[in-house]
N, C-alpha and C. Protein backbone atom coordinates (compact mmCIF):
# COMPACT_ATOMS: atom_id res chain seq x y z
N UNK A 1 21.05 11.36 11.33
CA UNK A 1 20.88 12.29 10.24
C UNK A 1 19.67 13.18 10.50
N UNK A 2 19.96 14.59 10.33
CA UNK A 2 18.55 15.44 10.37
C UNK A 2 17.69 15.50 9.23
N UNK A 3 16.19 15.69 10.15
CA UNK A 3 14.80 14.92 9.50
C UNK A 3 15.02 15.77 8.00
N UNK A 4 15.82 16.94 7.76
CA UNK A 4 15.42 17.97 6.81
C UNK A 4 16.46 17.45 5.90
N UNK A 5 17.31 16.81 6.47
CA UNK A 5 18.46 16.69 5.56
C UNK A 5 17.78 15.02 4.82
N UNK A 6 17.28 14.69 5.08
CA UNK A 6 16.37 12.94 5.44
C UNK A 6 15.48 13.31 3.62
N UNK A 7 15.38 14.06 3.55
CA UNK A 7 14.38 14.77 2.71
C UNK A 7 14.77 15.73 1.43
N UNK A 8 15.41 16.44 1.82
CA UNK A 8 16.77 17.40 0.95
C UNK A 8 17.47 17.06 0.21
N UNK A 9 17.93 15.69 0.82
CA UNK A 9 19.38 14.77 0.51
C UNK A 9 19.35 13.68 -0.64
N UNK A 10 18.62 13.91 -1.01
CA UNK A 10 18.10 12.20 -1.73
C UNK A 10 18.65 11.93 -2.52
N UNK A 11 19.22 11.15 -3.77
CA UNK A 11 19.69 10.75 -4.91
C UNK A 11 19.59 9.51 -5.08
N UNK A 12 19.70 10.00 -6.44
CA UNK A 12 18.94 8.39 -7.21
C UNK A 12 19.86 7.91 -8.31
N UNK A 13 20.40 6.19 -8.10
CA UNK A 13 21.97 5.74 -8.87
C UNK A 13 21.12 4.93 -9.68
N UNK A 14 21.54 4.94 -11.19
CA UNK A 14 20.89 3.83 -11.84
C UNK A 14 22.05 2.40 -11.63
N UNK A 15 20.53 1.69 -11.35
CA UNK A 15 21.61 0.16 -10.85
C UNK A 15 21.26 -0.98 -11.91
N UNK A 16 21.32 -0.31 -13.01
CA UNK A 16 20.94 -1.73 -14.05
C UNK A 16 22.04 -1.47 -15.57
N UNK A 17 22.38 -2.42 -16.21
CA UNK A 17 22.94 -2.15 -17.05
C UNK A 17 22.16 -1.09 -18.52
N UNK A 18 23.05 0.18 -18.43
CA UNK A 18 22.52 1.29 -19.53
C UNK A 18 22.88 0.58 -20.50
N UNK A 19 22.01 1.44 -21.62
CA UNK A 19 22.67 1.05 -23.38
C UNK A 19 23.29 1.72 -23.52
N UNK A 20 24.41 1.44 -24.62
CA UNK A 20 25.94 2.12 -24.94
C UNK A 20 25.30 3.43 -25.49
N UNK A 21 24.64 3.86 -26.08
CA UNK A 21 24.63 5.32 -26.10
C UNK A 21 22.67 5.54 -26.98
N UNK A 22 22.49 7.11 -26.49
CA UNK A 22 21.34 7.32 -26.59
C UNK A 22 21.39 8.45 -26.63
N UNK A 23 20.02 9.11 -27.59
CA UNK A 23 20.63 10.67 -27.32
C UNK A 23 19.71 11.78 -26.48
N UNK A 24 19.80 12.76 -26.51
CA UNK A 24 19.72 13.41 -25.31
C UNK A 24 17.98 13.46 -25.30
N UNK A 25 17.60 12.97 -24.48
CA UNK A 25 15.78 13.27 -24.06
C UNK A 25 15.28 14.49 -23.98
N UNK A 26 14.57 15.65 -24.68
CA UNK A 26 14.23 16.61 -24.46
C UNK A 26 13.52 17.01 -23.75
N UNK A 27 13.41 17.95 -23.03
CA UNK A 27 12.56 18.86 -21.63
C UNK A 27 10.94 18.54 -21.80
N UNK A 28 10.46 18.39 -23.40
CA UNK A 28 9.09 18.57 -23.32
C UNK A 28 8.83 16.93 -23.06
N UNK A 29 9.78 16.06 -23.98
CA UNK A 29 9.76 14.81 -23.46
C UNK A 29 9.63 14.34 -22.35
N UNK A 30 10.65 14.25 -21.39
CA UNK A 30 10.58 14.34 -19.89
C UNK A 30 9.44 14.89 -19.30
N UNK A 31 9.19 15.78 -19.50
CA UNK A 31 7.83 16.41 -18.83
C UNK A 31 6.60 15.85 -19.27
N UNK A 32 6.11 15.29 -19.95
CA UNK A 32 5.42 14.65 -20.72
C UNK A 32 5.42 13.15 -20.06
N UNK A 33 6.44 12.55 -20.01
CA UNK A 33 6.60 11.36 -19.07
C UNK A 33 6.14 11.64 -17.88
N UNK A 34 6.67 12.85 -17.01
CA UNK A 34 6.34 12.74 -15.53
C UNK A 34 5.01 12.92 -15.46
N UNK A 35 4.21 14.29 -16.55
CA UNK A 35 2.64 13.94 -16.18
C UNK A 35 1.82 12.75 -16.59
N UNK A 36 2.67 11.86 -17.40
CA UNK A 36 1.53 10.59 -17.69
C UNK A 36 1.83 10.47 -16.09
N UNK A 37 2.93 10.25 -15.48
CA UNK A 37 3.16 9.30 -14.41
C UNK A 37 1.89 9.42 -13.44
N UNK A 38 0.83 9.41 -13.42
CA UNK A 38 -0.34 9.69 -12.49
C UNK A 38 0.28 8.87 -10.55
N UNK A 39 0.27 7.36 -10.85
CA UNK A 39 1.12 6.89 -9.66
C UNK A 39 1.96 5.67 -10.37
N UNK A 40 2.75 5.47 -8.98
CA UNK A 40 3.73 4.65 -9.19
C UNK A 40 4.30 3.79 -8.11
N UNK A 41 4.89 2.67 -8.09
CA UNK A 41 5.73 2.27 -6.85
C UNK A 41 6.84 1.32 -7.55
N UNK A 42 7.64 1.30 -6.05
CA UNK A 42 8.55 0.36 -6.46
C UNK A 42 9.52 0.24 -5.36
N UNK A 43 10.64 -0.35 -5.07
CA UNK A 43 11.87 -0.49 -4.56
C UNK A 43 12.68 0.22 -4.24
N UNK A 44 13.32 0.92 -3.24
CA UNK A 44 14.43 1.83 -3.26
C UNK A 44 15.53 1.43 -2.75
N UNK A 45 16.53 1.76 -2.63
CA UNK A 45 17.85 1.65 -1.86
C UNK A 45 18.24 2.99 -1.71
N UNK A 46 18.78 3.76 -0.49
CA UNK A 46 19.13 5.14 -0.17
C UNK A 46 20.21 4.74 0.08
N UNK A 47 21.55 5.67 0.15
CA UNK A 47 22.61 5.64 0.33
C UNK A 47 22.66 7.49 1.14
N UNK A 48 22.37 7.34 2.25
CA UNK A 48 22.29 8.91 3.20
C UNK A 48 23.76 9.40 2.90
N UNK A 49 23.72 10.64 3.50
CA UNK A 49 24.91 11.55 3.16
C UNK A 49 26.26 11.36 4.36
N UNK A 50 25.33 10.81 5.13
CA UNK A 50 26.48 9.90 6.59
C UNK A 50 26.88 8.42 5.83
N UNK A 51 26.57 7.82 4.64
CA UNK A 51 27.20 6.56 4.29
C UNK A 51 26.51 5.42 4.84
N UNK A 52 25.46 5.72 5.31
CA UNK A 52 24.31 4.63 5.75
C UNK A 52 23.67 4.48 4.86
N UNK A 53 23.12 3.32 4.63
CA UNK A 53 22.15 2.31 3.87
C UNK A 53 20.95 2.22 4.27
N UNK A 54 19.78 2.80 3.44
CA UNK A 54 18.54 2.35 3.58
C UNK A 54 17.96 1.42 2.62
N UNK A 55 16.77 0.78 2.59
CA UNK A 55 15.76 0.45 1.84
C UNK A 55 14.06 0.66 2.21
N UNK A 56 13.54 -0.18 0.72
CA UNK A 56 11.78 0.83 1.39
C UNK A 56 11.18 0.62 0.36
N UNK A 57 10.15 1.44 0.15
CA UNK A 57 8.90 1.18 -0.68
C UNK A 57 8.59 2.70 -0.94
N UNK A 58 8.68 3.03 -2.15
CA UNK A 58 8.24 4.53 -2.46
C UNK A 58 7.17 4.52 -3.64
N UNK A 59 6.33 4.99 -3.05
CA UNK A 59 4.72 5.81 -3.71
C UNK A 59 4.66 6.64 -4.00
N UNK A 60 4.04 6.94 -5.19
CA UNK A 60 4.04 8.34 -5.46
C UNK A 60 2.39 8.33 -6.02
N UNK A 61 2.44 9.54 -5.98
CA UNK A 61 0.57 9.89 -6.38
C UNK A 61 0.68 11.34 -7.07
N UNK A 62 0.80 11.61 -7.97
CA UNK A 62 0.76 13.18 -8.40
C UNK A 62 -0.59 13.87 -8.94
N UNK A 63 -0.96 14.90 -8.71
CA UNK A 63 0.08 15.76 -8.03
C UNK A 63 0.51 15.78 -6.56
N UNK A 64 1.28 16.12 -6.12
CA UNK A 64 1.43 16.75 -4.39
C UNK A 64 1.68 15.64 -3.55
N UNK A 65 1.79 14.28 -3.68
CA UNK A 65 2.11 13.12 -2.91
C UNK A 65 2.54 12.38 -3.42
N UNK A 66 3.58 11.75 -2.49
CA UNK A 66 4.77 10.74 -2.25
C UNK A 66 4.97 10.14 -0.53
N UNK A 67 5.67 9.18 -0.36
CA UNK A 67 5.68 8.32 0.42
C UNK A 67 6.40 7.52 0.38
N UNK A 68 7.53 7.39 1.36
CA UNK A 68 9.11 6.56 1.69
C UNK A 68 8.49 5.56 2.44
N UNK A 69 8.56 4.80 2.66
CA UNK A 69 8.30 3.59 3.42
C UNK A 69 9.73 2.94 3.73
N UNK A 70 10.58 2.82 4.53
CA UNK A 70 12.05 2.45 5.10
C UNK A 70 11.37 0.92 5.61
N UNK A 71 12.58 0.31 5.29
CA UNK A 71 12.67 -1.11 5.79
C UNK A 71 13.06 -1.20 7.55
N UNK A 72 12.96 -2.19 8.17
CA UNK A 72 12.92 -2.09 9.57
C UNK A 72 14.77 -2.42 9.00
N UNK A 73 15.72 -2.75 10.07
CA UNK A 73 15.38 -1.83 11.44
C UNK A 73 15.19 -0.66 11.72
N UNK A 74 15.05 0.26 10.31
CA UNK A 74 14.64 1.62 10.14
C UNK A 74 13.48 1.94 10.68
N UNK A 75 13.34 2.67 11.68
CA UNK A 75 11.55 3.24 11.70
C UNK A 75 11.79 4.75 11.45
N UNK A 76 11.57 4.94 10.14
CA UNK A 76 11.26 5.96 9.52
C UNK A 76 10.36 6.12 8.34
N UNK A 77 9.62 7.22 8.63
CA UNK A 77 8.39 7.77 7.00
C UNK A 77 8.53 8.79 7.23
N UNK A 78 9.04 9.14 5.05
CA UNK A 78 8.62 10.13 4.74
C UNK A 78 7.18 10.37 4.21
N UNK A 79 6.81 11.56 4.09
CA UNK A 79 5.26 11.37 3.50
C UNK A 79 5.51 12.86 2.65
N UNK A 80 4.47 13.02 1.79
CA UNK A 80 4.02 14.38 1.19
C UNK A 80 2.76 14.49 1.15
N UNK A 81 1.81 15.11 1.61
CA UNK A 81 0.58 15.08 1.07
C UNK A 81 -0.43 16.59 1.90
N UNK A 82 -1.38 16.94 0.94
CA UNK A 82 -1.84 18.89 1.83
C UNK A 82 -1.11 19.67 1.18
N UNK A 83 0.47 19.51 0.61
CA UNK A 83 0.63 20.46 0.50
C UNK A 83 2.11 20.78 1.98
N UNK A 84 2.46 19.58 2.53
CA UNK A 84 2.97 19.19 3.48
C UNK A 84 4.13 18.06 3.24
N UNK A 85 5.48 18.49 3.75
CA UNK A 85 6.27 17.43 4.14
C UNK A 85 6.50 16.76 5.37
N UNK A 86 6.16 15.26 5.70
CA UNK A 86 5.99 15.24 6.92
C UNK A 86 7.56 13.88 7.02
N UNK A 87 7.88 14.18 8.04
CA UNK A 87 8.99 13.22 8.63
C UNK A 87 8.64 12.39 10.17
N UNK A 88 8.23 11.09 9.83
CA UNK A 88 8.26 10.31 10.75
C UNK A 88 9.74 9.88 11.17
N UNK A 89 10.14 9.85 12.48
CA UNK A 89 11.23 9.53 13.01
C UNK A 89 10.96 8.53 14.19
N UNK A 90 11.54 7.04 14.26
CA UNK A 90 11.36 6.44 15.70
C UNK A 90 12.55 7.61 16.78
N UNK A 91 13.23 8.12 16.45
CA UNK A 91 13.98 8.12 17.32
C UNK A 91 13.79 9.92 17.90
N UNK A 92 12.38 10.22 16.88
CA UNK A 92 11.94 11.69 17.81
C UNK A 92 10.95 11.53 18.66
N UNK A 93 10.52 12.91 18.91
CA UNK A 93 9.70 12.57 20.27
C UNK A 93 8.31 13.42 19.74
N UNK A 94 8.56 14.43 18.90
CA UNK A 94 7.55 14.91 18.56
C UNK A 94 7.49 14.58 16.97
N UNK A 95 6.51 13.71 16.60
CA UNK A 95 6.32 13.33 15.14
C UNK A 95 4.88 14.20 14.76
N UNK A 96 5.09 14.20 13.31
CA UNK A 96 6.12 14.48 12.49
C UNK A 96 6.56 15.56 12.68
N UNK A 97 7.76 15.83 12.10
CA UNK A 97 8.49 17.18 11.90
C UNK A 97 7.69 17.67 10.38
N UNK A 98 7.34 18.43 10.31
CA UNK A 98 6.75 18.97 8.82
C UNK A 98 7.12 20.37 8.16
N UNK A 99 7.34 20.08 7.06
CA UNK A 99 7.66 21.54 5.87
C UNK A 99 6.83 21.70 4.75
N UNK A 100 6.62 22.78 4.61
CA UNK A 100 5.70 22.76 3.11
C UNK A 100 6.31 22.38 1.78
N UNK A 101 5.95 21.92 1.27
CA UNK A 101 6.34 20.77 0.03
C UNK A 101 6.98 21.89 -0.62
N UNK A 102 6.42 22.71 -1.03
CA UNK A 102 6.96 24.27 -1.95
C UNK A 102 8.06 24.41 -1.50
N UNK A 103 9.15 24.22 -0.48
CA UNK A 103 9.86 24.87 0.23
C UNK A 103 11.14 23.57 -0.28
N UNK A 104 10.79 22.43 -0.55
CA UNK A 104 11.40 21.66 -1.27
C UNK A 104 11.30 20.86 -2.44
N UNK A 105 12.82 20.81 -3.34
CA UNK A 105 12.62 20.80 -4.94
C UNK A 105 11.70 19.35 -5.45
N UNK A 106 11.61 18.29 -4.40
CA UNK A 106 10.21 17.76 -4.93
C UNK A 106 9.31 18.06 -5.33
N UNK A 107 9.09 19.56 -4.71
CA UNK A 107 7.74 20.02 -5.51
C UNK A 107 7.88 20.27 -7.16
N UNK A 108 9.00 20.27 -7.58
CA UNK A 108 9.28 20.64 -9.15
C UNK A 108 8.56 19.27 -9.69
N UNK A 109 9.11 18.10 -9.06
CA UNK A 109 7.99 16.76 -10.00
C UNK A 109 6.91 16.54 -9.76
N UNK A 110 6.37 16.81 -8.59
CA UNK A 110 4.75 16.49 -8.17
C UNK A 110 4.09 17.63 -8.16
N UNK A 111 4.20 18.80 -8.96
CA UNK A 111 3.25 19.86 -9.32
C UNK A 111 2.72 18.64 -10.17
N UNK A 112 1.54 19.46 -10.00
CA UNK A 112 0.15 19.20 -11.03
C UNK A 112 0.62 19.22 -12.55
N UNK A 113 1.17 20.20 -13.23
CA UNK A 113 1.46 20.50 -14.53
C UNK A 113 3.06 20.32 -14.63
N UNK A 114 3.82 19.47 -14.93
CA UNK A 114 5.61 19.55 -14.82
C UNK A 114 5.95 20.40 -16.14
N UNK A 115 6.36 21.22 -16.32
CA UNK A 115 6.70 22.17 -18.07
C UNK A 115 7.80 22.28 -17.23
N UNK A 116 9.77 21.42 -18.01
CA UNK A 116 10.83 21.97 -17.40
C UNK A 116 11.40 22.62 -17.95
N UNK A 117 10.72 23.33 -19.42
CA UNK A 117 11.09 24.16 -20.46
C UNK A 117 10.88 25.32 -20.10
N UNK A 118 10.06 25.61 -19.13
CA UNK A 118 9.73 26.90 -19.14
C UNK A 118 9.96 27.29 -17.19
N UNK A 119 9.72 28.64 -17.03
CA UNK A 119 10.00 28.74 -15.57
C UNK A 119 11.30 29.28 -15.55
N UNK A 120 12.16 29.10 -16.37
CA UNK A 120 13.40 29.00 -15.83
C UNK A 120 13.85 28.38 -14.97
N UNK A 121 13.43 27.09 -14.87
CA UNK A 121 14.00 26.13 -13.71
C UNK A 121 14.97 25.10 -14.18
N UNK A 122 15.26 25.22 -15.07
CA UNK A 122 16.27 24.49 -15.65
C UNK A 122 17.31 24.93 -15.79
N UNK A 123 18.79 23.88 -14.81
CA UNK A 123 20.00 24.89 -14.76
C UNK A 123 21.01 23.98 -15.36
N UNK A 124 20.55 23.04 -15.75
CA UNK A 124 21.51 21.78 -16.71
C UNK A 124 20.52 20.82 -17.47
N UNK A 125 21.35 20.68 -18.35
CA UNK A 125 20.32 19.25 -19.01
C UNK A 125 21.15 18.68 -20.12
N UNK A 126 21.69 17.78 -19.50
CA UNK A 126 23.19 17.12 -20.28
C UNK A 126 23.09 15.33 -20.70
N UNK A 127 23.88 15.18 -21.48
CA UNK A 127 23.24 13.53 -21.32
C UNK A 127 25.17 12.32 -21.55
N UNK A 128 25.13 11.79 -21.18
CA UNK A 128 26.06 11.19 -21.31
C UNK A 128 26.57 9.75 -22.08
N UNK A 129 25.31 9.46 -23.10
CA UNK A 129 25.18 8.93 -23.64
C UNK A 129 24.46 7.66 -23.57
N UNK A 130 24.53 7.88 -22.35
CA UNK A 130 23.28 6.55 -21.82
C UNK A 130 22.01 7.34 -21.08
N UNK A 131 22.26 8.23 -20.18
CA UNK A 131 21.81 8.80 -19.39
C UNK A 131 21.17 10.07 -20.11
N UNK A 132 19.96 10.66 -19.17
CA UNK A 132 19.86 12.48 -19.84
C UNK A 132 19.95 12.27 -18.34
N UNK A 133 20.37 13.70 -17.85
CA UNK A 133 19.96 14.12 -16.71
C UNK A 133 19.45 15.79 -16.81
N UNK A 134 18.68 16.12 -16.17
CA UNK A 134 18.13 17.22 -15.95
C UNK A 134 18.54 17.84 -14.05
N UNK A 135 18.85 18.75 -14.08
CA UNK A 135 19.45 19.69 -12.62
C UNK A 135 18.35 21.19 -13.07
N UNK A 136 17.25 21.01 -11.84
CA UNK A 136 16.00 21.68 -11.59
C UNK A 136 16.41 22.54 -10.29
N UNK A 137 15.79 23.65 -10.20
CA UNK A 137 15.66 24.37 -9.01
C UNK A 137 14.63 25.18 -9.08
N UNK A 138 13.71 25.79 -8.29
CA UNK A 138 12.85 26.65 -7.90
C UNK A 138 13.66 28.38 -9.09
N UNK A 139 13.22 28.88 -9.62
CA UNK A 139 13.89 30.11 -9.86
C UNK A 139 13.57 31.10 -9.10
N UNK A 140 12.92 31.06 -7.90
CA UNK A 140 12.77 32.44 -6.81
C UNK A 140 12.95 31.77 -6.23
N UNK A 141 13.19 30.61 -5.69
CA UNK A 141 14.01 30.15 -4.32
C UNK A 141 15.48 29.28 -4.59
N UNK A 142 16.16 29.69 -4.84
CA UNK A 142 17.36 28.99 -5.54
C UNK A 142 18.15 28.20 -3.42
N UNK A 143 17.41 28.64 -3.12
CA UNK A 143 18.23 28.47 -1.55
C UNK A 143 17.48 27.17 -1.27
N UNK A 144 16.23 26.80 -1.59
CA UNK A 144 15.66 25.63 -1.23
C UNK A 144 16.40 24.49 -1.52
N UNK A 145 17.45 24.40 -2.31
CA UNK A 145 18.18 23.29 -2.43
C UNK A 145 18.07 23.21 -4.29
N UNK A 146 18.28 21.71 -5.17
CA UNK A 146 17.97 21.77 -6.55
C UNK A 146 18.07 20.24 -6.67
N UNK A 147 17.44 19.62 -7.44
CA UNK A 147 16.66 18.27 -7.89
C UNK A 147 17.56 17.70 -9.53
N UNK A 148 18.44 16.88 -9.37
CA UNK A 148 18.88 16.33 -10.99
C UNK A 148 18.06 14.98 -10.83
N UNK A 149 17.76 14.92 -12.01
CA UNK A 149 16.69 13.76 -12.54
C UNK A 149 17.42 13.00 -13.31
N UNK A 150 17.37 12.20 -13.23
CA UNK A 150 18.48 10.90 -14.17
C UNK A 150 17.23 9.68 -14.91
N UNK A 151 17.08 9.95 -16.55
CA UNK A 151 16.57 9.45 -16.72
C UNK A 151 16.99 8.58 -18.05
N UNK A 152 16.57 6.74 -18.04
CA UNK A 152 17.02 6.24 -19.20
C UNK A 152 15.92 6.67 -20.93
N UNK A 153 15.96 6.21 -22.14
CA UNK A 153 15.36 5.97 -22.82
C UNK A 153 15.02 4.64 -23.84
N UNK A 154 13.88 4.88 -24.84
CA UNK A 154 13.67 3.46 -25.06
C UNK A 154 13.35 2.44 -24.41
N UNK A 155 12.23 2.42 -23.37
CA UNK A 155 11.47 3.88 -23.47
C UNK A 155 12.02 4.60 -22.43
N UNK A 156 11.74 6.38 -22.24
CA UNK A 156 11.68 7.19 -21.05
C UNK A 156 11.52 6.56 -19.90
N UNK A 157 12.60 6.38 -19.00
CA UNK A 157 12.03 5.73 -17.61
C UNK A 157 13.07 6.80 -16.65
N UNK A 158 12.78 7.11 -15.25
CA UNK A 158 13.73 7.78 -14.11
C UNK A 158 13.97 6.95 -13.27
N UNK A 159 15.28 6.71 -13.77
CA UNK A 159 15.90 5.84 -12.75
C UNK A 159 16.66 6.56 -11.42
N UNK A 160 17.08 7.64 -11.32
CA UNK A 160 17.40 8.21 -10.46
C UNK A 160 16.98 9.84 -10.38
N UNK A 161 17.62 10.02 -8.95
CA UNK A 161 17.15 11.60 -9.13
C UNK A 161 18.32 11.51 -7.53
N UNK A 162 18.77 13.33 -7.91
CA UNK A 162 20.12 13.76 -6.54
C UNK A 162 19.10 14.96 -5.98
N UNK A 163 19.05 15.26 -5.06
CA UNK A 163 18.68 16.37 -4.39
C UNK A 163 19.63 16.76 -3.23
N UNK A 164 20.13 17.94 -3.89
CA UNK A 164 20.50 18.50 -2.77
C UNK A 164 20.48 19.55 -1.99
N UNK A 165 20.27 19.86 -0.48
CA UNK A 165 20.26 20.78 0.64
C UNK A 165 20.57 22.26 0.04
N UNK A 166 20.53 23.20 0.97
CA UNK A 166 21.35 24.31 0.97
C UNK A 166 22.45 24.31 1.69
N UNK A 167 23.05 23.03 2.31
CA UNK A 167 24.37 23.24 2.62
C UNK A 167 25.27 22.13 1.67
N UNK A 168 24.43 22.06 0.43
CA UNK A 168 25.12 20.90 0.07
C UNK A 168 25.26 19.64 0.33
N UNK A 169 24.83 18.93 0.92
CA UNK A 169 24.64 17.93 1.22
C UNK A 169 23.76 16.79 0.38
N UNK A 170 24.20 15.67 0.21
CA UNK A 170 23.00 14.69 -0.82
C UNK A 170 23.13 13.43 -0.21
N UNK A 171 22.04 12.74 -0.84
CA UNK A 171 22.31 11.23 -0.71
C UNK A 171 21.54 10.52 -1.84
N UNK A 172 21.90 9.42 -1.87
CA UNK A 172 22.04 8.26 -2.89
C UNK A 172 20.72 7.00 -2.59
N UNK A 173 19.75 7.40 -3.92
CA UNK A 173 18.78 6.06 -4.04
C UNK A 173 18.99 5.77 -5.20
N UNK A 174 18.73 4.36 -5.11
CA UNK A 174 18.82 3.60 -5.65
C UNK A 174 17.44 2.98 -5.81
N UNK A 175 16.38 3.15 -7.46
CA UNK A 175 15.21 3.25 -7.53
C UNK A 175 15.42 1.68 -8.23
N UNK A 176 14.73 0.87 -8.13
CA UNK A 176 14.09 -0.22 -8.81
C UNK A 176 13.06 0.22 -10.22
N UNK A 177 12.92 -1.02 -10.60
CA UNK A 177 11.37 -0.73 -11.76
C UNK A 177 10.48 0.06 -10.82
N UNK A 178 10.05 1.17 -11.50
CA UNK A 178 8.47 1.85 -10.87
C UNK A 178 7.39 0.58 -11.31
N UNK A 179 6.39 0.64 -10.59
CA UNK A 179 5.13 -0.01 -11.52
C UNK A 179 4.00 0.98 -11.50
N UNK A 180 3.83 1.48 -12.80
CA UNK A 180 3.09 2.84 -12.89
C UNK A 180 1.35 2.53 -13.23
N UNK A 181 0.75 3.18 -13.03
CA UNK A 181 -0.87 3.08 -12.97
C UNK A 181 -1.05 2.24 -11.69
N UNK A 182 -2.48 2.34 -11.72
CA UNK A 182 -3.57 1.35 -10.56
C UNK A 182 -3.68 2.46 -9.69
N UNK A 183 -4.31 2.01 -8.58
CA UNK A 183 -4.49 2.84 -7.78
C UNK A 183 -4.30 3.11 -6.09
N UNK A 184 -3.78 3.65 -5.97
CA UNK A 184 -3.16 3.70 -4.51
C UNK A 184 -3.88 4.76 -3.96
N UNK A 185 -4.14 4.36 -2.60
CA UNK A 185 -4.95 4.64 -1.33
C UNK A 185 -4.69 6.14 -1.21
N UNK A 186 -5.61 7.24 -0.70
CA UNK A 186 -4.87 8.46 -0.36
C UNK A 186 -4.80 8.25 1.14
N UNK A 187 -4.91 7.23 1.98
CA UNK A 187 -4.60 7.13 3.21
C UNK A 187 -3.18 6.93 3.11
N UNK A 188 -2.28 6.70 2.06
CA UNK A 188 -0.85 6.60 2.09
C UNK A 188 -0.17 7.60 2.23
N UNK A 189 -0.61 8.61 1.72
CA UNK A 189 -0.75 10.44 1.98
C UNK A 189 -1.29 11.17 3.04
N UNK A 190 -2.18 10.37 3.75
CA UNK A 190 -2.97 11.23 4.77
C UNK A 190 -1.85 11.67 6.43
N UNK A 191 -1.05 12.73 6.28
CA UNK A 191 -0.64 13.47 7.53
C UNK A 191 -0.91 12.85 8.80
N UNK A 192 -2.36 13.30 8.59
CA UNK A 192 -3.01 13.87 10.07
C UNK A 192 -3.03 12.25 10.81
N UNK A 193 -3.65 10.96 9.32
CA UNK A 193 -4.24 9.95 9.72
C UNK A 193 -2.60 9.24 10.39
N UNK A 194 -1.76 9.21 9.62
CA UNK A 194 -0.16 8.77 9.92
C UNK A 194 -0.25 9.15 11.17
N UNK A 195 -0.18 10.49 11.80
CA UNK A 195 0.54 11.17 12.87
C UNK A 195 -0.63 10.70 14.37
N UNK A 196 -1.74 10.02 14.23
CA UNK A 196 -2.54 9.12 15.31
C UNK A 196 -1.95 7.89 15.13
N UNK A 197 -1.74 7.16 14.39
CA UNK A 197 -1.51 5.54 14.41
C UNK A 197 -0.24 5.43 14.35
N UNK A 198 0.78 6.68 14.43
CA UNK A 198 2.24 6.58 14.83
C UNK A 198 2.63 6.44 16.03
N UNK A 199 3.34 5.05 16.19
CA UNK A 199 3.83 4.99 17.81
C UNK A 199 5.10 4.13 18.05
C-alpha cells in the first residue's frame, strides 16, 4: 500500500455495542469535545483499503501531533509533528516519506482551535440514531481528500473516523477506549529524532 494512501485512507468502525438511539450531537458540541481532548491514547485496529489488517497504539497530542504505532510484523510509523506528516516504512529505503499536515484532512482535528460550525468545512452531519457523524473537508482544498468523524454520546466519545484520498480510496480503524489527559512525551512527535534511530 502507498505511504500517502497509508495516511489518506484511514477509517474508524465503532466496535462496541451502541445505544438504541440518541440524538444528533451538535457541531459546537463536538468541537468542544475535540479541544478538551488536549492528549490521548489507546488501541487501534486498521482495516487498509487492500483488505489487510493492522493493529497499534495511537497518540495524539493537539494541537499538530499524532502518532500510529503498528504492531510487528508491521514495521510501520505514522507520525505528525512541525507541522509535518511523516511515514516510516520497513520496506522503503528512504525514510520518512513526508507531507505537510495542511495538505491532509487530519489537520481539520489537530488544529489548535477545532470550530466545525464555521469555515465552511462541513459537508454532512447526520446521525443515525446511535451514531452522529460529521464529513469535514478543507473548503479551499476540497482535492486534499475529506475526514467523517463518527462519534458516540452520553458521554461524547469518537469512536471512529473515514478519511478519504483524492482517488477515493479509504480504510478502516477500529479505535478502542482513548485514555485522555496525562502526559505524553513530545519525543513521540519528534521527526527529525524518529528519522536517526530508524533502522
Amino acid at each position: 500500500m502507498k505511504p500517502m494512501k497509508l495516511i489518506l485512507s484511514a477509517a474508524f468502525v465503532v466496535a462496541m455495542a451502541l445505544p438504541a438511539a440518541a440524538e444528533k450531537i451538535s457541531l459546537n458540541a463536538l468541537s468542544s469535545y475535540l479541544n478538551k481532548m488536549q492528549t490521548a491514547q489507546g488501541e487501534f485496529t486498521q482495516i487498509n483499503a487492500d483488505g489487510t489488517i493492522s493493529t497499534g497504539t495511537i497518540y495524539i497530542k493537539r494541537p499538530g501531533r499524532i502518532r500510529f504505532e503498528y504492531n510487528p510484523p508491521e514495521k510501520t510509523l505514522v507520525m505528525a509533528g512541525g507541522g509535518q506528516v511523516a511515514v516510516f516504512d520497513g520496506k522503503g529505503v528512504n525514510n520518512p516519506d513526508q507531507y505537510p499536515l495542511k495538505r491532509t484532512p487530519l489537520n481539520l482535528i489537530l488544529e489548535r482551535n477545532v470550530d466545525l460550525a464555521k469555515r465552511n468545512m462541513v459537508v454532512g452531519h447526520t446521525s443515525d440514531g446511535a451514531t452522529t457523524t460529521v464529513k469535514a473537508q478543507d473548503p479551499e482544498n476540497p482535492q486534499y481528500g475529506n475526514i467523517q468523524l463518527v462519534f458516540t454520546a452520553n458521554p461524547t466519545e469518537l469512536r471512529q473516523w473515514v478519511i478519504t484520498d483524492d482517488t477515493g480510496s479509504q480504510t478502516t480503524v477500529i479505535l478502542g477506549d482513548l485514555q485522555k489527559g496525562g502526559s505524553l512525551s513530545a519525543r513521540l512527535f519528534n521527526i527529525t529524532q524518529e528519522a536517526q534511530n530508524w533502522n
